[in-house]
N, C-alpha and C. Protein backbone atom coordinates (compact mmCIF):
# COMPACT_ATOMS: atom_id res chain seq x y z
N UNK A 1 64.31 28.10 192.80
CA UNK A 1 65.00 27.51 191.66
C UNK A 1 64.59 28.23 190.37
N UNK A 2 63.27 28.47 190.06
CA UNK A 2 62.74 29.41 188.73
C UNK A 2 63.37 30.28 189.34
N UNK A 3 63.09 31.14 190.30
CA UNK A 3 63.87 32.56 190.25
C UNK A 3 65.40 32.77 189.84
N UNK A 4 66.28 31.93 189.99
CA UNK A 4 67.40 31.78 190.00
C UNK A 4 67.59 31.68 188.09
N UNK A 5 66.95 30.54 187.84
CA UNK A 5 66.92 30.76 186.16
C UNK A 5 66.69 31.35 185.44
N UNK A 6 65.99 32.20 186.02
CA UNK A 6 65.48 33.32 185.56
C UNK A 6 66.98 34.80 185.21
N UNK A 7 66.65 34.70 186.59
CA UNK A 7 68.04 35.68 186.81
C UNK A 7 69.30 35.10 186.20
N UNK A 8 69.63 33.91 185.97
CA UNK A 8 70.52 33.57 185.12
C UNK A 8 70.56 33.69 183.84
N UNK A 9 69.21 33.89 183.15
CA UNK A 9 68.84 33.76 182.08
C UNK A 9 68.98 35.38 181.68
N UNK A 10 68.55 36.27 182.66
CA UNK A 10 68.45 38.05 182.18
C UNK A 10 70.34 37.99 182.04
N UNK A 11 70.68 37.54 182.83
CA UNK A 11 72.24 37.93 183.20
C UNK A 11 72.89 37.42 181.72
N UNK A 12 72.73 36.26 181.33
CA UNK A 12 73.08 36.18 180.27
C UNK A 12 73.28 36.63 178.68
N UNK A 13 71.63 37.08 178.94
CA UNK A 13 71.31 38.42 177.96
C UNK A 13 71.86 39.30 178.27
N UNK A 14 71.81 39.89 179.00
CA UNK A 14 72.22 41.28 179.44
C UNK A 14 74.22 40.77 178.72
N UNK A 15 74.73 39.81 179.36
CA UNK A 15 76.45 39.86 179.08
C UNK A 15 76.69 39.97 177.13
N UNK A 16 75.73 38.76 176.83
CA UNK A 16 75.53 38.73 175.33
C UNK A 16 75.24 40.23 174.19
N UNK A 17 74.26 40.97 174.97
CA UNK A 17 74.31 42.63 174.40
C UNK A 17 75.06 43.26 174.58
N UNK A 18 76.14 42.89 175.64
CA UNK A 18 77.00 44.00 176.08
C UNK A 18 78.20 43.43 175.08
N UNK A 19 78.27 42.36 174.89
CA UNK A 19 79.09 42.26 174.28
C UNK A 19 79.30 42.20 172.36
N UNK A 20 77.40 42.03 172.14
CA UNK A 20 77.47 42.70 171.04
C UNK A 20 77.65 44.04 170.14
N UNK A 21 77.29 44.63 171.45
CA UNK A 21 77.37 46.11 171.22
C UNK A 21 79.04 46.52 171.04
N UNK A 22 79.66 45.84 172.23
CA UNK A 22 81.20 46.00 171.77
C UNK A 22 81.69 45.68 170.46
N UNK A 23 81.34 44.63 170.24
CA UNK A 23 81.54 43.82 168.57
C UNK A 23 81.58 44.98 167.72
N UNK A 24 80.25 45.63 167.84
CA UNK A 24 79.70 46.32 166.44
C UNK A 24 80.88 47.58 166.48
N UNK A 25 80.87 48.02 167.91
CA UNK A 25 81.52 49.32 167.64
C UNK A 25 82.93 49.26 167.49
N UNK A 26 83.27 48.07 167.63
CA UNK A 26 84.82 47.67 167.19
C UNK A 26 85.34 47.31 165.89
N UNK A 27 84.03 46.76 164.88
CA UNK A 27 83.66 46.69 164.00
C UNK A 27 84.05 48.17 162.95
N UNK A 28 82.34 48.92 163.36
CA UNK A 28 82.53 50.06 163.12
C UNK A 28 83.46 51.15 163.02
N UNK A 29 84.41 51.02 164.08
CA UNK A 29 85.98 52.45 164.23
C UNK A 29 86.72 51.40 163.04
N UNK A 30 86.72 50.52 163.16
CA UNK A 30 87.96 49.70 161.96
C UNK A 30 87.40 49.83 160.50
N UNK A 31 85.67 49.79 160.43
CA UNK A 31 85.37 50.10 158.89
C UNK A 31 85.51 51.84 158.52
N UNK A 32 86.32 52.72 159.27
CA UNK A 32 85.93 54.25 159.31
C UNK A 32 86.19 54.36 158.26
N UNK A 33 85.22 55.52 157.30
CA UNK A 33 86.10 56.26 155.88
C UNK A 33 86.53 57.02 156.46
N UNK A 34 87.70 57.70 155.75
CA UNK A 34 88.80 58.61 156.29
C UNK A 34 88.14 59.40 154.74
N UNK A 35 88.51 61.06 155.59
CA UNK A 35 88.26 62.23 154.48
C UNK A 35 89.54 62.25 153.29
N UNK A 36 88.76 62.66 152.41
CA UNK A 36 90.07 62.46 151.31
C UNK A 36 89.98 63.96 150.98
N UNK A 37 91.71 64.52 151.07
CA UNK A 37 91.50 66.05 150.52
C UNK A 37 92.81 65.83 149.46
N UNK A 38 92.44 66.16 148.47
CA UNK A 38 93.71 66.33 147.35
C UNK A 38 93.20 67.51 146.76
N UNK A 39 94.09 68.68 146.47
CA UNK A 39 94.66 69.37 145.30
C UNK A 39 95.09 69.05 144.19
N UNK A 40 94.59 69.62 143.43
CA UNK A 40 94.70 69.03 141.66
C UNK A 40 96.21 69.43 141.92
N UNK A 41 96.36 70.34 142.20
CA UNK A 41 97.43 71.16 141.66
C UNK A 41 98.87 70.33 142.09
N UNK A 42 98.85 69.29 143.41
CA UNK A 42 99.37 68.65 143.67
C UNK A 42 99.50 67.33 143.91
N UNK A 43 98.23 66.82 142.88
CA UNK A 43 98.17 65.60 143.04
C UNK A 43 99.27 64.84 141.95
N UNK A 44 99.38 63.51 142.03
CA UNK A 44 100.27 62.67 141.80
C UNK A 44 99.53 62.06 139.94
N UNK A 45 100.30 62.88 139.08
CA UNK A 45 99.32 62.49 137.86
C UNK A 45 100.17 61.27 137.29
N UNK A 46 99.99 60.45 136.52
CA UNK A 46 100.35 58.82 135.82
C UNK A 46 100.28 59.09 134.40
N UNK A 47 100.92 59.15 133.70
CA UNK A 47 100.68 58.71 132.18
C UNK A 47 99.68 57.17 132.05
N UNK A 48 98.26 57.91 131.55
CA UNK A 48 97.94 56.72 130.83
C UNK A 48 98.26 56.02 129.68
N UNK A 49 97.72 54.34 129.45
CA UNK A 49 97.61 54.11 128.12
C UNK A 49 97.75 55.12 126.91
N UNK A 50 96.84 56.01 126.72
CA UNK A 50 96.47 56.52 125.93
C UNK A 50 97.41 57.79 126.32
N UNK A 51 98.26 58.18 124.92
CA UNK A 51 98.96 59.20 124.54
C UNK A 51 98.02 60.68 124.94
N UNK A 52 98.71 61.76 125.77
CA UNK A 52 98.02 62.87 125.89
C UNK A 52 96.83 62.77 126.96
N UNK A 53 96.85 61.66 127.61
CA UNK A 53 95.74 61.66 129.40
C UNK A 53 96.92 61.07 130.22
N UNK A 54 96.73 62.08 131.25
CA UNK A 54 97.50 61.17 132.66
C UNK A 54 95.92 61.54 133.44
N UNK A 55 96.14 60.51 134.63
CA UNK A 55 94.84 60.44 135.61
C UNK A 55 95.98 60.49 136.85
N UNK A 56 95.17 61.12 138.27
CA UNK A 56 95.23 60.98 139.24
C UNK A 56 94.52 60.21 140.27
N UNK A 57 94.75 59.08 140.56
CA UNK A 57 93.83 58.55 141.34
C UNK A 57 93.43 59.32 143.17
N UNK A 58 92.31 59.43 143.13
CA UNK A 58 91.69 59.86 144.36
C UNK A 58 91.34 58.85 145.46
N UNK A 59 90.37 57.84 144.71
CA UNK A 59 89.56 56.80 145.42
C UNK A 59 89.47 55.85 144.77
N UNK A 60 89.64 54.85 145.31
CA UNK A 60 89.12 53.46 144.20
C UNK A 60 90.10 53.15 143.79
N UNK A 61 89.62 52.27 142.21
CA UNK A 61 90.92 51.28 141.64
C UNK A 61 89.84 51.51 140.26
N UNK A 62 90.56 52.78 139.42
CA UNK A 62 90.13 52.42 137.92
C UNK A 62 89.96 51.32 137.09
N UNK A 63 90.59 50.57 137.09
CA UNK A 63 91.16 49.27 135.99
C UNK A 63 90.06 48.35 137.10
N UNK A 64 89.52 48.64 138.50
CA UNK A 64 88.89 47.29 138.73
C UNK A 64 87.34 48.00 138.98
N UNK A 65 87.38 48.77 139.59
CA UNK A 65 86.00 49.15 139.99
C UNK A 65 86.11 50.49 140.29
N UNK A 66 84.43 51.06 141.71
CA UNK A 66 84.51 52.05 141.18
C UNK A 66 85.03 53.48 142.14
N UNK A 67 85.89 54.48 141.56
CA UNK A 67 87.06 54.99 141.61
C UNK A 67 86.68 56.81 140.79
N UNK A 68 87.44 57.43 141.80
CA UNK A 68 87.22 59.01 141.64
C UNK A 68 88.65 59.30 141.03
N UNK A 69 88.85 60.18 140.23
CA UNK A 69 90.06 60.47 139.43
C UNK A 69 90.43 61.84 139.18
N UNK A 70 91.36 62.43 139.11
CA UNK A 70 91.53 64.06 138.34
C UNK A 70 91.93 63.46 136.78
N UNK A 71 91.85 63.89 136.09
CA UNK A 71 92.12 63.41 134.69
C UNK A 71 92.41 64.56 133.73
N UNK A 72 93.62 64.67 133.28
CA UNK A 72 94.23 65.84 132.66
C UNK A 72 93.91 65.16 130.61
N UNK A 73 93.23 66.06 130.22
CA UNK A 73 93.77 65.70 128.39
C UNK A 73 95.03 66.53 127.90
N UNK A 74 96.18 66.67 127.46
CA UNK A 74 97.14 67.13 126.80
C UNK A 74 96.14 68.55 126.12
N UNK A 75 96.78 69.06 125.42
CA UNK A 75 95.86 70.42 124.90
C UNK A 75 95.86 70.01 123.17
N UNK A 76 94.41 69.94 122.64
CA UNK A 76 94.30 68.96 121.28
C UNK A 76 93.82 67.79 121.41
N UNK A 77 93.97 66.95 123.04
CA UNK A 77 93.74 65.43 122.79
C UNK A 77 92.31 65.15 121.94
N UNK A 78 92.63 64.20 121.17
CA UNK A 78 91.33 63.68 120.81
C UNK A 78 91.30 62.26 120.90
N UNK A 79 89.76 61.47 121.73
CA UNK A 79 89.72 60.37 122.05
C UNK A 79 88.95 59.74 121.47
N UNK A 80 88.94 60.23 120.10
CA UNK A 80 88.34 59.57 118.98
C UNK A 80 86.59 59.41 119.59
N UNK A 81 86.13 58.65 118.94
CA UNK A 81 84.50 58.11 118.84
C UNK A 81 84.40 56.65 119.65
N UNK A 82 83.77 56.77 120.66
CA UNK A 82 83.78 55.77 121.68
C UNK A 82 82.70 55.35 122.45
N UNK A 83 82.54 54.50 123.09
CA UNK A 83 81.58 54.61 124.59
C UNK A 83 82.69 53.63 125.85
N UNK A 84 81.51 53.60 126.83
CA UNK A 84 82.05 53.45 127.73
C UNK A 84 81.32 52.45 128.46
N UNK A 85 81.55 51.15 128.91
CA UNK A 85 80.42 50.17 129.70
C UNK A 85 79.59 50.42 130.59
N UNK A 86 80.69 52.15 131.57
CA UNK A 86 79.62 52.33 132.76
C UNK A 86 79.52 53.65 132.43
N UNK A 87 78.41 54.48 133.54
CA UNK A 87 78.59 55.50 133.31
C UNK A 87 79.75 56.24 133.74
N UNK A 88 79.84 57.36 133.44
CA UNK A 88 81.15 58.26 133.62
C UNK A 88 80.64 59.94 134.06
N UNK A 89 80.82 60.55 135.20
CA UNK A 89 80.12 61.88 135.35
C UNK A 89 81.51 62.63 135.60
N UNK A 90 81.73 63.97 134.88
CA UNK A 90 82.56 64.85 135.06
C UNK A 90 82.32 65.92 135.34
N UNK A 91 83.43 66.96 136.17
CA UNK A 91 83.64 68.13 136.52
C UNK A 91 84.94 68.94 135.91
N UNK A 92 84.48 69.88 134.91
CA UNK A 92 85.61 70.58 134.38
C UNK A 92 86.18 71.58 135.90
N UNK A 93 87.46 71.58 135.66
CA UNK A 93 88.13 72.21 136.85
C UNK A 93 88.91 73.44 135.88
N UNK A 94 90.11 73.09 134.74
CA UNK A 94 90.35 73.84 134.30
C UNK A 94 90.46 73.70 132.81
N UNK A 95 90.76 74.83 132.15
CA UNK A 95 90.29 74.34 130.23
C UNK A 95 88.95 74.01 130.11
N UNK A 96 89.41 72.91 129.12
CA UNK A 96 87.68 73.12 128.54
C UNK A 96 87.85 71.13 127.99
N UNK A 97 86.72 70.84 128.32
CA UNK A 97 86.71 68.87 127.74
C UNK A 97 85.42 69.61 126.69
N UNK A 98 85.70 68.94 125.62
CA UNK A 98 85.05 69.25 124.37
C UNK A 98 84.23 67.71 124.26
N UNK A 99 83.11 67.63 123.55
CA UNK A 99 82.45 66.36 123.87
C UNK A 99 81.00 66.48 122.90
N UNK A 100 81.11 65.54 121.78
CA UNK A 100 80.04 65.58 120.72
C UNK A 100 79.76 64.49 120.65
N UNK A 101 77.82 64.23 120.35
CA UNK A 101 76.99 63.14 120.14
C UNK A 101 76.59 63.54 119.33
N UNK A 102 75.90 62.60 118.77
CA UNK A 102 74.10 63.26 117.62
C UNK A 102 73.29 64.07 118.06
N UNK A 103 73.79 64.14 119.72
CA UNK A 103 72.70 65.67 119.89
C UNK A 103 73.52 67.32 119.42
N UNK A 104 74.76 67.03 118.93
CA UNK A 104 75.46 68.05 118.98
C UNK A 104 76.64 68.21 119.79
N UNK A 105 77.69 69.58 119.86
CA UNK A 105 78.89 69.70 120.03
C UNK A 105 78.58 70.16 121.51
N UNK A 106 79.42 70.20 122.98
CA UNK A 106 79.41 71.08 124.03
C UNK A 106 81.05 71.10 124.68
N UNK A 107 81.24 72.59 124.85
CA UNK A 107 81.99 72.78 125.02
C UNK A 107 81.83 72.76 126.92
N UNK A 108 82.41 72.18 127.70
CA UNK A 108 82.68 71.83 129.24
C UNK A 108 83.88 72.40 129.35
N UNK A 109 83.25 73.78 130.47
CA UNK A 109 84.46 74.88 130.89
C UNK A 109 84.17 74.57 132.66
N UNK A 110 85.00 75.37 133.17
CA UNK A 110 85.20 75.11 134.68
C UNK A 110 84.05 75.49 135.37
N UNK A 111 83.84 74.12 136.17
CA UNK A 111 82.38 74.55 136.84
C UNK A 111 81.38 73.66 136.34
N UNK A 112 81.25 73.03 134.80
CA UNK A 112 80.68 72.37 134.17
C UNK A 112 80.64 70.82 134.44
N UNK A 113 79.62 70.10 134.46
CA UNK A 113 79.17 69.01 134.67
C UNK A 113 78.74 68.35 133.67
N UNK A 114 79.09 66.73 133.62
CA UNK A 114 78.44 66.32 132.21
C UNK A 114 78.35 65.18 132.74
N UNK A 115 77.38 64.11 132.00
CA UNK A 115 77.52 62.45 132.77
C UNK A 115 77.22 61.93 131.12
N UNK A 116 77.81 60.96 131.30
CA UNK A 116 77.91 60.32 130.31
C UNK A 116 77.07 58.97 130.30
N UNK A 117 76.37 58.41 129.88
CA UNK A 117 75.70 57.24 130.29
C UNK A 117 76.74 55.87 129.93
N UNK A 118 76.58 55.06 130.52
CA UNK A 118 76.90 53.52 129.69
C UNK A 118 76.70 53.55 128.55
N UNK A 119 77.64 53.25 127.46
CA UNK A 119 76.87 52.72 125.96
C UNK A 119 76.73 53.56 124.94
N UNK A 120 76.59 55.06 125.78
CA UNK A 120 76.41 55.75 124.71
C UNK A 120 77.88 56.44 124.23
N UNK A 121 77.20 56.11 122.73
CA UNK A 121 78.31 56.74 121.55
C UNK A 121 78.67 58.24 121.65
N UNK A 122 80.43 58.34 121.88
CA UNK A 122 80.67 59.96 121.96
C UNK A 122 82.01 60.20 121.56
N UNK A 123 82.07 61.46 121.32
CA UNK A 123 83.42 61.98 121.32
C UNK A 123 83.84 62.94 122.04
N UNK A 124 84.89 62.40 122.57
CA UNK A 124 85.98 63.40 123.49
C UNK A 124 86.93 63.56 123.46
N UNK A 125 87.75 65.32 123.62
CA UNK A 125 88.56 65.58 123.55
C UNK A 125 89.22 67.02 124.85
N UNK A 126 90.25 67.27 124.39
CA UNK A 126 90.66 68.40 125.11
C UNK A 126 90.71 70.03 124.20
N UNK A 127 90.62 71.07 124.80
CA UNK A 127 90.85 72.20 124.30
C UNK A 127 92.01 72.09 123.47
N UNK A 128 92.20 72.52 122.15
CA UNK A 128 93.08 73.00 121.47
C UNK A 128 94.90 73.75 122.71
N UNK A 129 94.30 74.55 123.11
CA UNK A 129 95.01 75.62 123.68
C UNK A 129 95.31 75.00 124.67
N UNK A 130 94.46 74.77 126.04
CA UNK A 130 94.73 74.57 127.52
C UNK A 130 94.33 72.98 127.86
N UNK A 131 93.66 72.34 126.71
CA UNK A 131 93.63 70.95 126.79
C UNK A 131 92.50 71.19 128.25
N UNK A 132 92.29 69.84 129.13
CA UNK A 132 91.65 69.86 129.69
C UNK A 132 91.78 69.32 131.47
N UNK A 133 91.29 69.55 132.22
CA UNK A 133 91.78 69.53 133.94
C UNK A 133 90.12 68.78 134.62
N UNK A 134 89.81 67.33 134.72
CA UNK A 134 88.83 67.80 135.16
C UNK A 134 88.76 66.36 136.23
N UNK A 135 87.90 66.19 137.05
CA UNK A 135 87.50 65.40 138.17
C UNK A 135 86.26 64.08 137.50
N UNK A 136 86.61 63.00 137.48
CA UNK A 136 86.14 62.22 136.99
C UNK A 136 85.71 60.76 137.89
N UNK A 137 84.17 60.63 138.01
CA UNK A 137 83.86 59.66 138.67
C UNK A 137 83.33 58.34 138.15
N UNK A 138 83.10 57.00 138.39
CA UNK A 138 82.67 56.04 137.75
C UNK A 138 82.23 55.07 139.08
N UNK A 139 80.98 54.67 139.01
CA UNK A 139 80.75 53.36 139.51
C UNK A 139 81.38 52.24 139.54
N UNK A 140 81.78 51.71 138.40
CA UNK A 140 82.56 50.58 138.08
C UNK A 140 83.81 50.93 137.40
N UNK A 141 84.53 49.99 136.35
CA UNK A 141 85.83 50.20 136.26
C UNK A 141 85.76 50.51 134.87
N UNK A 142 86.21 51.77 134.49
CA UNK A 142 86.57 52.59 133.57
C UNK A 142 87.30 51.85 132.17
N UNK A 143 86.57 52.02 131.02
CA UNK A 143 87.24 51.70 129.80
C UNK A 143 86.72 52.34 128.97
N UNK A 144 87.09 52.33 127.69
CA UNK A 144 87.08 52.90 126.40
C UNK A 144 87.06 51.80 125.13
N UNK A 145 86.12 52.34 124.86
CA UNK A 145 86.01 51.11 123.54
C UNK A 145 85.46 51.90 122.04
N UNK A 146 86.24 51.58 121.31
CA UNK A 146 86.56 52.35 120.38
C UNK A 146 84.87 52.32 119.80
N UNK A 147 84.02 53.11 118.96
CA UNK A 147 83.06 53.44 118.32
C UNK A 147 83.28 52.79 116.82
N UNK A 148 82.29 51.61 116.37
CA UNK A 148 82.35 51.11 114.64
C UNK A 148 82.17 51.91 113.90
């Protein structure tokens, strides 16, 4: 009689793992990320709010959280004196994103990286000439709030 409970008892375990293990990996194929490949050159750009930026969405949901973007400035844009709630990290692709603090002016050409912190006070704009082409990431959901 113990032997039997016993063996009823492994058997049970044993059905219960087998079937957790199924769980997870059924789980798992349904949570898959899928690779994301876009071309600037053909991605799907939006007129933003703001006169002289369209964005491309990549990943995410700008307006809610956080979300990978191509983000074009018109050539001239200027986005006045601002910050931003979250941080913001960019990749110039083509032109040039122009971008001044109290530490001074930098000009962001292709290839160039910049992160912007939460909070902090800046100005940004696009090249005069070729305006600006660049890849834009955020943790959370993207805004602009004008600088006093």
């Amino acid at each position: 009689m113990k032997k039997s409970l016993i063996l009823s008892g492994v058997a049970a375990l044993i059905i219960a793992a087998t079937l957790g293990v199924a769980q997870a990996q059924k789980e798992s194929s349904t949570n898959k990320k899928n690779v994301i490949y876009v071309a600037a050159e053909q991605a799907t750009f939006k007129q933003s709010p703001a006169a002289g930026v369209s964005m491309a969405v990549l990943w995410g949901d700008s307006d809610k959280g956080a979300h990978g973007t191509f983000t074009k400035f018109a050539p001239g844009y200027d986005a006045g004196t601002h910050t931003h709630t979250s941080d913001v990290w960019i990749v110039v692709i083509k032109g040039a994103y122009l971008y001044k603090d109290e530490a001074g002016e930098k000009r962001a050409g292709p290839g160039d990286f910049l992160r912007v912190p939460g909070g902090h006070k800046h100005w940004s704009g696009g090249d005069k000439t070729e305006g600006a082409l660049f890849y834009e990431e955020g943790s959370a959901r993207f805004d602009i709030i004008p600088a006093k």
